[in-house]
Protein backbone atom coordinates (compact mmCIF):
# COMPACT_ATOMS: atom_id res chain seq x y z
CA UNK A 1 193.92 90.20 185.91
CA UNK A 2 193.02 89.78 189.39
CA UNK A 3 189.61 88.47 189.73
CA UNK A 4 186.38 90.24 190.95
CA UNK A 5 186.27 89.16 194.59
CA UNK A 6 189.88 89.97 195.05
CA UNK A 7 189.81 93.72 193.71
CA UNK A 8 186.75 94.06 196.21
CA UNK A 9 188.84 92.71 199.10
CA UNK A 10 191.53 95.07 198.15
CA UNK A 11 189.52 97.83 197.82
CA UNK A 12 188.01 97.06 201.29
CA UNK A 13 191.92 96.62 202.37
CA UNK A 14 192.22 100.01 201.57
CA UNK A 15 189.61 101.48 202.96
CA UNK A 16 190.65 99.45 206.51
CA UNK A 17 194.45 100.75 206.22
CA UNK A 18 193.62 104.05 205.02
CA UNK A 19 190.75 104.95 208.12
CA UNK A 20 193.49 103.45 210.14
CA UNK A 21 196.14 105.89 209.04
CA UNK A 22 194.26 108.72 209.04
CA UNK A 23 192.80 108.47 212.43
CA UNK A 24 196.11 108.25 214.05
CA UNK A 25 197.02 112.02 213.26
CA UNK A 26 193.55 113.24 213.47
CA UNK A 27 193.86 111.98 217.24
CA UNK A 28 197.10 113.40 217.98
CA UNK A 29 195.90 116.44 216.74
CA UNK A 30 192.62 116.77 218.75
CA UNK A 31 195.12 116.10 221.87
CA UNK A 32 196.75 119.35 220.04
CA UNK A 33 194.50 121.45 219.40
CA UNK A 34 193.09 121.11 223.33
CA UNK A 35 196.71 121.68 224.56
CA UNK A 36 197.18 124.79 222.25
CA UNK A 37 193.06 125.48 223.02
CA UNK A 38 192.71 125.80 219.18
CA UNK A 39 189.07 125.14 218.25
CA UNK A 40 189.24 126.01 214.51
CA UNK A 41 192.48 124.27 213.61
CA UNK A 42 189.90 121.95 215.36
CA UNK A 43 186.93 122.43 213.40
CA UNK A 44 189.35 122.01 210.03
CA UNK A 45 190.54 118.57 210.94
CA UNK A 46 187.19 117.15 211.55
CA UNK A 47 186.36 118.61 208.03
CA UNK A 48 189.25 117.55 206.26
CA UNK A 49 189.46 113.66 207.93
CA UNK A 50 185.68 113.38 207.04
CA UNK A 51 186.20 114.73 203.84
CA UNK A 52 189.31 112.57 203.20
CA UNK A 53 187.68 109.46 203.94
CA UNK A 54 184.45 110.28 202.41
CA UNK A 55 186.42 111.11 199.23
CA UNK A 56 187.87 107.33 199.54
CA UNK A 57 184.71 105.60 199.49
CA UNK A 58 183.28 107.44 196.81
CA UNK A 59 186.35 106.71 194.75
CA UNK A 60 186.46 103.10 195.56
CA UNK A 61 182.41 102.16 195.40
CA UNK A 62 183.10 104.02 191.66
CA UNK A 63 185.70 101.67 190.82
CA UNK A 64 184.05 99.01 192.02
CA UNK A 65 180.76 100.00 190.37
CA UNK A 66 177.70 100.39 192.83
């Protein structure tokens, strides 16, 4: 069983790799969208990459317990 300190630096691990791996298509795709002039393909990646990440940390604070 891994110990309490190391779940909470996984969990933060996660949270690190998983920002990180979202952002790089989520910037991409604002270069995109300005190419292609598409403001609500836009508008829907802003809402699904804050969603996304918002969903995370309430997951992982849960798990952890605050």
């Amino acid at each position: 069983m891994p110990t309490y300190s190391q779940t909470l630096q996984t969990s933060n691990d996660l949270v690190i790799y998983s920002t990180i791996i979202q952002t790089i298509p989520f910037a991409y795709n604002i270069q995109l969208s300005h190419k292609i002039n598409d403001s609500i393909f836009l508008h829907i990646e802003i809402i699904i990459h804050i969603l996304s990440v918002a969903t995370l940390y309430i997951i992982i604070t849960y798990i952890i317990g605050y």
